[in-house]
PDB file of N, CA and C in Angstrom:
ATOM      1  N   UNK A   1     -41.737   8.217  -8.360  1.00  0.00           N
ATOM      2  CA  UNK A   1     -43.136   8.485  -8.530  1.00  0.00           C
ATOM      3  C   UNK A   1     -43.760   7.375  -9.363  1.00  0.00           C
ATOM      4  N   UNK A   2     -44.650   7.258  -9.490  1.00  0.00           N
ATOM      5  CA  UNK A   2     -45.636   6.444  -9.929  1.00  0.00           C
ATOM      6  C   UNK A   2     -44.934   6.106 -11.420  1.00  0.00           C
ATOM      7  N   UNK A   3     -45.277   7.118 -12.429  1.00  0.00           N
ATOM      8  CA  UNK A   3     -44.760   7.376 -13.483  1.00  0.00           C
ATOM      9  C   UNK A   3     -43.431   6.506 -14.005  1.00  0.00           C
ATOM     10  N   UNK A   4     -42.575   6.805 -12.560  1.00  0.00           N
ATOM     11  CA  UNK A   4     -41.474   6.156 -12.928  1.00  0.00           C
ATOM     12  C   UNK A   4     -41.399   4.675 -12.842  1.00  0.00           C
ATOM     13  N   UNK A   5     -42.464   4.300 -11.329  1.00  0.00           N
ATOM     14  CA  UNK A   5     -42.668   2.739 -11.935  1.00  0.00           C
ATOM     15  C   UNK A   5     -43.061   2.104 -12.768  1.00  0.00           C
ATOM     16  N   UNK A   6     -43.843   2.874 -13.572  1.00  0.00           N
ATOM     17  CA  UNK A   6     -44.763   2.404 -15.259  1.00  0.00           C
ATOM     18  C   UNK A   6     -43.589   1.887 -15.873  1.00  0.00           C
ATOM     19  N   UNK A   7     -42.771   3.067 -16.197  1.00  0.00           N
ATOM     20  CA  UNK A   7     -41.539   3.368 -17.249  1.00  0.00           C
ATOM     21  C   UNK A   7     -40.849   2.089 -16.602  1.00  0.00           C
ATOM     22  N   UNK A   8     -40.322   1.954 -15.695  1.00  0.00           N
ATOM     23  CA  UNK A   8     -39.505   1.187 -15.518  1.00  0.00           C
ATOM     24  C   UNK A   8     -40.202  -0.295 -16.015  1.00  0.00           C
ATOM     25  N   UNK A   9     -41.311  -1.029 -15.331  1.00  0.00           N
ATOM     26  CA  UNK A   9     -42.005  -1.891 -15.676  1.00  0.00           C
ATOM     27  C   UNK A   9     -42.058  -2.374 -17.671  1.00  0.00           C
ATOM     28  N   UNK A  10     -42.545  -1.377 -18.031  1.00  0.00           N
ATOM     29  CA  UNK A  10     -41.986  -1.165 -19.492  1.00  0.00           C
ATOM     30  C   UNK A  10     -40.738  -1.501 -20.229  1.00  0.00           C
ATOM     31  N   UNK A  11     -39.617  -1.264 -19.202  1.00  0.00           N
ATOM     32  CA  UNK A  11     -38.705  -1.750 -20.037  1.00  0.00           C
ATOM     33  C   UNK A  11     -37.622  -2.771 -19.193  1.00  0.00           C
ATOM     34  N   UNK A  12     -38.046  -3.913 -20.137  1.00  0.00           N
ATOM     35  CA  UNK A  12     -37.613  -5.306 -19.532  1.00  0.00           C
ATOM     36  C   UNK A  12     -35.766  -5.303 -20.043  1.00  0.00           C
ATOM     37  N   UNK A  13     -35.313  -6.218 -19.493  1.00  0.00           N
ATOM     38  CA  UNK A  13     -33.987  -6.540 -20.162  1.00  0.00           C
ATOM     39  C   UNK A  13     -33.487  -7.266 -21.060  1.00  0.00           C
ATOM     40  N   UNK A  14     -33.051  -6.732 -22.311  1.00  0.00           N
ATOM     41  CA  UNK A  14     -33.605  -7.928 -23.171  1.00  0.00           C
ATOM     42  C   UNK A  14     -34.231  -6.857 -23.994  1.00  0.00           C
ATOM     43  N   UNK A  15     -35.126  -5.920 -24.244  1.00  0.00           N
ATOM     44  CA  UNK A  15     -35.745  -5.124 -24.460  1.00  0.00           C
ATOM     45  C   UNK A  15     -35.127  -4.446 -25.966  1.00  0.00           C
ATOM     46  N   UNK A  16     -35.759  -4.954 -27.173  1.00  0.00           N
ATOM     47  CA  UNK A  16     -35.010  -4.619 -28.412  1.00  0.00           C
ATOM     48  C   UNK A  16     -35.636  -2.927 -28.983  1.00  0.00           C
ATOM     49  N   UNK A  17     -36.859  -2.982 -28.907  1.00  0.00           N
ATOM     50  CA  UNK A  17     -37.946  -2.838 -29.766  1.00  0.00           C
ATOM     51  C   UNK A  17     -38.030  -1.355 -28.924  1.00  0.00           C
ATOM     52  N   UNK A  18     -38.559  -0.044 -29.634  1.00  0.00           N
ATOM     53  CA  UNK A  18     -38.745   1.278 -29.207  1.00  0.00           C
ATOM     54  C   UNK A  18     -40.337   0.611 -28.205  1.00  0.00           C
ATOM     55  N   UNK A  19     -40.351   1.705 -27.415  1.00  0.00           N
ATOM     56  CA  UNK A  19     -41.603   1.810 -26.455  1.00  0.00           C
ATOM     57  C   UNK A  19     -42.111   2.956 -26.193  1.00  0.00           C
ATOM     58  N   UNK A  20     -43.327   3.217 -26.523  1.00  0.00           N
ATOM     59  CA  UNK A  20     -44.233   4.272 -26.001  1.00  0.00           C
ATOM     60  C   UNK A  20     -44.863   3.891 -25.090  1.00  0.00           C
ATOM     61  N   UNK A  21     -44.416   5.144 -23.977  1.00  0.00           N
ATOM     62  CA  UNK A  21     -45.475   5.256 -22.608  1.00  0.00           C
ATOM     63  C   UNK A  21     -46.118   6.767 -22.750  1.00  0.00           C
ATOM     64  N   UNK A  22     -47.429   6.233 -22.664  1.00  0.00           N
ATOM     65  CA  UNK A  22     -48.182   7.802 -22.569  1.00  0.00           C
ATOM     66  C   UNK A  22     -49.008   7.790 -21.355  1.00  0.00           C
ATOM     67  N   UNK A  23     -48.788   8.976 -20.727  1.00  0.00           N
ATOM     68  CA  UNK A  23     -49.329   9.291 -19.210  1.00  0.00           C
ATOM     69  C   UNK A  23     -50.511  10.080 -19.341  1.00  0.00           C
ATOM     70  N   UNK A  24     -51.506   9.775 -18.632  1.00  0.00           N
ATOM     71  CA  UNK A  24     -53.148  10.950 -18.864  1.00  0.00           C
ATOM     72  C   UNK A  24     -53.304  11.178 -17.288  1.00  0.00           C
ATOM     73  N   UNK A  25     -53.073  12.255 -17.073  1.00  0.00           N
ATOM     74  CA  UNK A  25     -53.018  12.836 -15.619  1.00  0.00           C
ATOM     75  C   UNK A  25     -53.678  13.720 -15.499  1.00  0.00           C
ATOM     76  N   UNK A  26     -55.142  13.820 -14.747  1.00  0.00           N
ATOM     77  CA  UNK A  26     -55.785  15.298 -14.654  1.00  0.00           C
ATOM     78  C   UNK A  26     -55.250  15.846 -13.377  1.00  0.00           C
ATOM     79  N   UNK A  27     -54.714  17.094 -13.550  1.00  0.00           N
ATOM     80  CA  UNK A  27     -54.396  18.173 -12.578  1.00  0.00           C
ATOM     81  C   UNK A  27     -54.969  19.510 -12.324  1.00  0.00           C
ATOM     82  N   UNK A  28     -55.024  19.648 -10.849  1.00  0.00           N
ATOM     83  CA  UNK A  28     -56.043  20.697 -11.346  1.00  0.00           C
ATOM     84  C   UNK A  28     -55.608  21.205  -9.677  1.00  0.00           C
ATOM     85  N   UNK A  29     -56.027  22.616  -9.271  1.00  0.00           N
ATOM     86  CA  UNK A  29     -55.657  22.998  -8.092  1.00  0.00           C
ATOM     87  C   UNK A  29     -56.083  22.088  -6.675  1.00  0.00           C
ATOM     88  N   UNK A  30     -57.009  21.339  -6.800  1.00  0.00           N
ATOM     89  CA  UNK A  30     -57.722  20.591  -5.637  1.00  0.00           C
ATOM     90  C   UNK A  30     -58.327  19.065  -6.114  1.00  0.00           C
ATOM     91  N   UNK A  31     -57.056  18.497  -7.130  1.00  0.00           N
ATOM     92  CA  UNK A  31     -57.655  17.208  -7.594  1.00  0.00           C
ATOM     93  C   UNK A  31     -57.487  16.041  -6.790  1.00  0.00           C
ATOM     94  N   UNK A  32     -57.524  15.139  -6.528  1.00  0.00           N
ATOM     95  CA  UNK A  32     -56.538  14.173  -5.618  1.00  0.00           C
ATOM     96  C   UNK A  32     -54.878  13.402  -6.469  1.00  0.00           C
ATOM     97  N   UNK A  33     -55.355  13.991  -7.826  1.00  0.00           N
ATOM     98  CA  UNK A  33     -54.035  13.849  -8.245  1.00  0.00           C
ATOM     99  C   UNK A  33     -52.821  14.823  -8.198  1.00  0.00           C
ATOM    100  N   UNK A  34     -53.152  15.665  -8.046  1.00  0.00           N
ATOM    101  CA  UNK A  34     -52.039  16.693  -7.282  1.00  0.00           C
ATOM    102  C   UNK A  34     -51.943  16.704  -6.164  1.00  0.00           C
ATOM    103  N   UNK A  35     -52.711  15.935  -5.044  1.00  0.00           N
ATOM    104  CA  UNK A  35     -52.889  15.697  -3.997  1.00  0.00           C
ATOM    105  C   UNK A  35     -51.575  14.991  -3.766  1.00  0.00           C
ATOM    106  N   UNK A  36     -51.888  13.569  -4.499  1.00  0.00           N
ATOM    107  CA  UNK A  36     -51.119  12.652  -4.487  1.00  0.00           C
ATOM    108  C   UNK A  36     -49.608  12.747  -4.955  1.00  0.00           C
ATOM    109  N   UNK A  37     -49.531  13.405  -5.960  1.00  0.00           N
ATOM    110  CA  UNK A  37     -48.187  14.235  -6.419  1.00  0.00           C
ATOM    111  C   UNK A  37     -47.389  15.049  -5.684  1.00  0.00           C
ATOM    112  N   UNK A  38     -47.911  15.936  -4.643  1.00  0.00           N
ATOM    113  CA  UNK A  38     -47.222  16.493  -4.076  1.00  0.00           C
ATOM    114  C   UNK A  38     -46.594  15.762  -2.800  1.00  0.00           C
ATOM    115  N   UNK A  39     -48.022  14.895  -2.283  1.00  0.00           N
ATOM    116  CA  UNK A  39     -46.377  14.643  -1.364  1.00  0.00           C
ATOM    117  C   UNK A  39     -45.898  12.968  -2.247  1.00  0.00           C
ATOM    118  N   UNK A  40     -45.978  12.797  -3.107  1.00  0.00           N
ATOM    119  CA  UNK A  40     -45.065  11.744  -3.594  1.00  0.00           C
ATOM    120  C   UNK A  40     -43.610  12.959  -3.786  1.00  0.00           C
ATOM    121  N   UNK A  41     -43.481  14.121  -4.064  1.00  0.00           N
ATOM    122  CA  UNK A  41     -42.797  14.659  -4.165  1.00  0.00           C
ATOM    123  C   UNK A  41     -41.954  15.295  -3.276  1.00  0.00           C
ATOM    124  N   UNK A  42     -42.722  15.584  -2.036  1.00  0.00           N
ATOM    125  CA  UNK A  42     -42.562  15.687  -0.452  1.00  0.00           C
ATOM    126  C   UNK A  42     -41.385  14.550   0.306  1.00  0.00           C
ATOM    127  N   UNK A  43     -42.282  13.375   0.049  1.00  0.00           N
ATOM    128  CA  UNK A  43     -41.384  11.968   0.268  1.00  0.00           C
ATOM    129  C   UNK A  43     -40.194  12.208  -0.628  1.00  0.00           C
ATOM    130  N   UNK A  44     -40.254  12.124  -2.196  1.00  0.00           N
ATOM    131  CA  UNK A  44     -38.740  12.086  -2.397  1.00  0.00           C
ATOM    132  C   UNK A  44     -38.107  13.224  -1.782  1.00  0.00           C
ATOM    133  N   UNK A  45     -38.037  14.306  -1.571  1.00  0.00           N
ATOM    134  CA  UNK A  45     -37.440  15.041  -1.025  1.00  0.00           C
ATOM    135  C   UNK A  45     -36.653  14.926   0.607  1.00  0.00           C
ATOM    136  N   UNK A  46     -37.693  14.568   1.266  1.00  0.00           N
ATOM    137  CA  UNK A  46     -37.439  13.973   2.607  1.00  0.00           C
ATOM    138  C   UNK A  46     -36.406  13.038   2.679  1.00  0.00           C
ATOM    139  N   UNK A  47     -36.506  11.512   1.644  1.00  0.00           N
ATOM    140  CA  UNK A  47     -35.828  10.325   1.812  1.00  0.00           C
ATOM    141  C   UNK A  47     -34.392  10.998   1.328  1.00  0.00           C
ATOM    142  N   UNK A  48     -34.597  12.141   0.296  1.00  0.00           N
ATOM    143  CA  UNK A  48     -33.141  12.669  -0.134  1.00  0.00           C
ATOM    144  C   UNK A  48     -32.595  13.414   1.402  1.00  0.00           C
ATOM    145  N   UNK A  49     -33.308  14.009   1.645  1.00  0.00           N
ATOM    146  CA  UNK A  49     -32.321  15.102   2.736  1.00  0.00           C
ATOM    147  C   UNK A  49     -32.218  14.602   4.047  1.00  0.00           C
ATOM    148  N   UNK A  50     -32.713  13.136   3.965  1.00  0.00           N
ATOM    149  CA  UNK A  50     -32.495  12.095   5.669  1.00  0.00           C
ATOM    150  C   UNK A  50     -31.143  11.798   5.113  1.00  0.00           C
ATOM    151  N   UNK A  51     -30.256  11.713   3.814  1.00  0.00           N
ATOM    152  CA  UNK A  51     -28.969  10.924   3.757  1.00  0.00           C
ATOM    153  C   UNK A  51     -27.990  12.159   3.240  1.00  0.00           C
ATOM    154  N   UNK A  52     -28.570  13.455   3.197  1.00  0.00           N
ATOM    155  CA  UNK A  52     -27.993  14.638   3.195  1.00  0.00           C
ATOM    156  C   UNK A  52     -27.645  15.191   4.517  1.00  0.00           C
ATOM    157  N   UNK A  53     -28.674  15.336   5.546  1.00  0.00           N
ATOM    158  CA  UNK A  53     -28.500  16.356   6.544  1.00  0.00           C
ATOM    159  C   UNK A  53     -28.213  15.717   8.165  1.00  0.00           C
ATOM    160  N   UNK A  54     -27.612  16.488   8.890  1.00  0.00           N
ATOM    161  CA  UNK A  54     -27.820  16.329  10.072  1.00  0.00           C
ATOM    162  C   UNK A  54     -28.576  15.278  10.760  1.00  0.00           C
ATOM    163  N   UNK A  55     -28.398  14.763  11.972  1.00  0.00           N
ATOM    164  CA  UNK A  55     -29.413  14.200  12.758  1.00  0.00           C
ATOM    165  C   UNK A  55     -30.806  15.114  13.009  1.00  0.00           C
ATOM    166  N   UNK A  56     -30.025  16.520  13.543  1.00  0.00           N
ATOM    167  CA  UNK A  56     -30.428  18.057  13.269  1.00  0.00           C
ATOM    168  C   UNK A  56     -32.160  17.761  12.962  1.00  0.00           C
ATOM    169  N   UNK A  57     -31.588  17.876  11.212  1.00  0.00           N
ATOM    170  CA  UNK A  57     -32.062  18.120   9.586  1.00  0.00           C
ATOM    171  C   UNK A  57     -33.372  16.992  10.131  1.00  0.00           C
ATOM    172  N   UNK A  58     -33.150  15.629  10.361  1.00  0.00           N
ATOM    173  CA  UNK A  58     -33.853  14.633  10.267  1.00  0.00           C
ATOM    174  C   UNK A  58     -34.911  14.908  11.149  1.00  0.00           C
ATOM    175  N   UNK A  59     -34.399  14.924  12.255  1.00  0.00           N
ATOM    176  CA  UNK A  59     -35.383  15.151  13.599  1.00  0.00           C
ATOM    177  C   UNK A  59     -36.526  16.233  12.828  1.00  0.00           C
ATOM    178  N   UNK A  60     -36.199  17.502  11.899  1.00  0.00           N
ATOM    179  CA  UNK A  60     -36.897  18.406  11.899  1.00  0.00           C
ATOM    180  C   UNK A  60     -37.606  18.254  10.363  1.00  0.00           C
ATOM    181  N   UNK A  61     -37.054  17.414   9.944  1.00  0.00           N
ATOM    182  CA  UNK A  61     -37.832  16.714   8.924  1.00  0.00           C
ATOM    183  C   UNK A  61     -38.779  15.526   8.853  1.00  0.00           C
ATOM    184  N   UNK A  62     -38.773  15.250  10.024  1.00  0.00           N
ATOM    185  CA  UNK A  62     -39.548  14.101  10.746  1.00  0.00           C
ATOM    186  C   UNK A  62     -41.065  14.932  11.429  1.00  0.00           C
ATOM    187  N   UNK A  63     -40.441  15.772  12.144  1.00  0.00           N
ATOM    188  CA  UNK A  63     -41.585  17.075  12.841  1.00  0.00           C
ATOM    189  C   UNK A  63     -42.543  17.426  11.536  1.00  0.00           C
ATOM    190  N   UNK A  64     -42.018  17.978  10.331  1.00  0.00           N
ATOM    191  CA  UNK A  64     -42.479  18.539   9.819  1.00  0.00           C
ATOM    192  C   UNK A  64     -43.390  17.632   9.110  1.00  0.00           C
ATOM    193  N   UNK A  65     -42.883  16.215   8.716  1.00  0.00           N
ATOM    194  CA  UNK A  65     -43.646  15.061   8.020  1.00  0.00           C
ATOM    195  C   UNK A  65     -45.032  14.747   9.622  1.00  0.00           C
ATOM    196  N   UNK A  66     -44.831  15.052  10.379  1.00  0.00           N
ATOM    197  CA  UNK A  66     -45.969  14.464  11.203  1.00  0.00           C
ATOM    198  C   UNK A  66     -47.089  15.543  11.512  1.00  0.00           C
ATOM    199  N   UNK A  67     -46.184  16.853  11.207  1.00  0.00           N
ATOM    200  CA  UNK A  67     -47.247  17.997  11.573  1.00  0.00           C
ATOM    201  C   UNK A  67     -48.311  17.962  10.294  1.00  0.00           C
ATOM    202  N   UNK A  68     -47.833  17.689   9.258  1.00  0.00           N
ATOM    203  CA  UNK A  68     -48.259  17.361   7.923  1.00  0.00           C
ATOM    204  C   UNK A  68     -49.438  16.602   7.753  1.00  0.00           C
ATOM    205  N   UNK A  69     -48.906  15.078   8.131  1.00  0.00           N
ATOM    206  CA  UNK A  69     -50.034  14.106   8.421  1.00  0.00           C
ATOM    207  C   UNK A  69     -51.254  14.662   9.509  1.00  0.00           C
ATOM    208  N   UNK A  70     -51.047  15.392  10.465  1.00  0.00           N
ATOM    209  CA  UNK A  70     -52.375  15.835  11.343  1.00  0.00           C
ATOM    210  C   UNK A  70     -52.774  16.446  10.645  1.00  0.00           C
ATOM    211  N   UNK A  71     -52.247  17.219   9.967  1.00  0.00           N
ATOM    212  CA  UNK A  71     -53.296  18.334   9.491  1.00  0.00           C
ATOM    213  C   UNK A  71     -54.072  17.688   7.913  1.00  0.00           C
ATOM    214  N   UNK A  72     -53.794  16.815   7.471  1.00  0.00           N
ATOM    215  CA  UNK A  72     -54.254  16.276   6.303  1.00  0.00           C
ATOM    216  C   UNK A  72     -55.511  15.294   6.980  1.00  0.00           C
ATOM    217  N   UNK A  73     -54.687  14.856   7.988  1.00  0.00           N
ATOM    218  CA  UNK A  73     -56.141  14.296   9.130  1.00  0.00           C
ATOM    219  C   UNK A  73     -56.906  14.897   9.882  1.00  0.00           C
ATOM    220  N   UNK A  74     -56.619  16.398  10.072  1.00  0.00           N
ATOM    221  CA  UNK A  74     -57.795  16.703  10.399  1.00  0.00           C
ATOM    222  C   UNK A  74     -57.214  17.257  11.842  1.00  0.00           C
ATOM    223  N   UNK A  75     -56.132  16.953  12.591  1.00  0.00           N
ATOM    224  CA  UNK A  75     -55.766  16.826  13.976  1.00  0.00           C
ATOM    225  C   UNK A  75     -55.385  17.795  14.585  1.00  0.00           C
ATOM    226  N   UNK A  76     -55.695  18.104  16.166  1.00  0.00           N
ATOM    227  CA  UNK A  76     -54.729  19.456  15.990  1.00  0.00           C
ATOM    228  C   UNK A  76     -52.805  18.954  16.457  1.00  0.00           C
ATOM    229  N   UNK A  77     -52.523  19.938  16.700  1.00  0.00           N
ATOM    230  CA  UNK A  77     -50.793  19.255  17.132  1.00  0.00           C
ATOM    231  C   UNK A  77     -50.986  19.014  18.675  1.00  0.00           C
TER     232      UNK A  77
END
């Protein structure tokens, strides 16, 4: 997630010295930042269970990622 690229960016190699990262995130039931959070969270989940599951699993995790996208666009199936 996002978050984690900050953090990472933050800490170089070589890196002696303590570091504060502070995150300001408004969330709210219909923000675009929970928007954006969920399927950043969606995706990791997916990229995890394409090297977990079945061909099966994939195919129907693929369906479900496209039925997803229409309907966020507006589309019917």
């Amino acid at each position: 997630m996002l978050e984690r690229q900050a953090l990472d960016r933050v800490h170089r190699i070589g890196q002696t010295r303590n570091v504060l990262a502070i995150c300001y995130v408004v969330i709210g039931p219909a923000s675009i930042e929970e928007y954006i959070r969920r399927k950043q969270t969606w995706k990791l989940n997916l990229l995890s269970a394409s090297f977990n599951e079945s061909t099966t699993g994939r195919a129907t995790a693929v369906k479900g990622m496209l039925e997803d996208l229409r309907n966020t666009l507006g589309q019917s199936s």
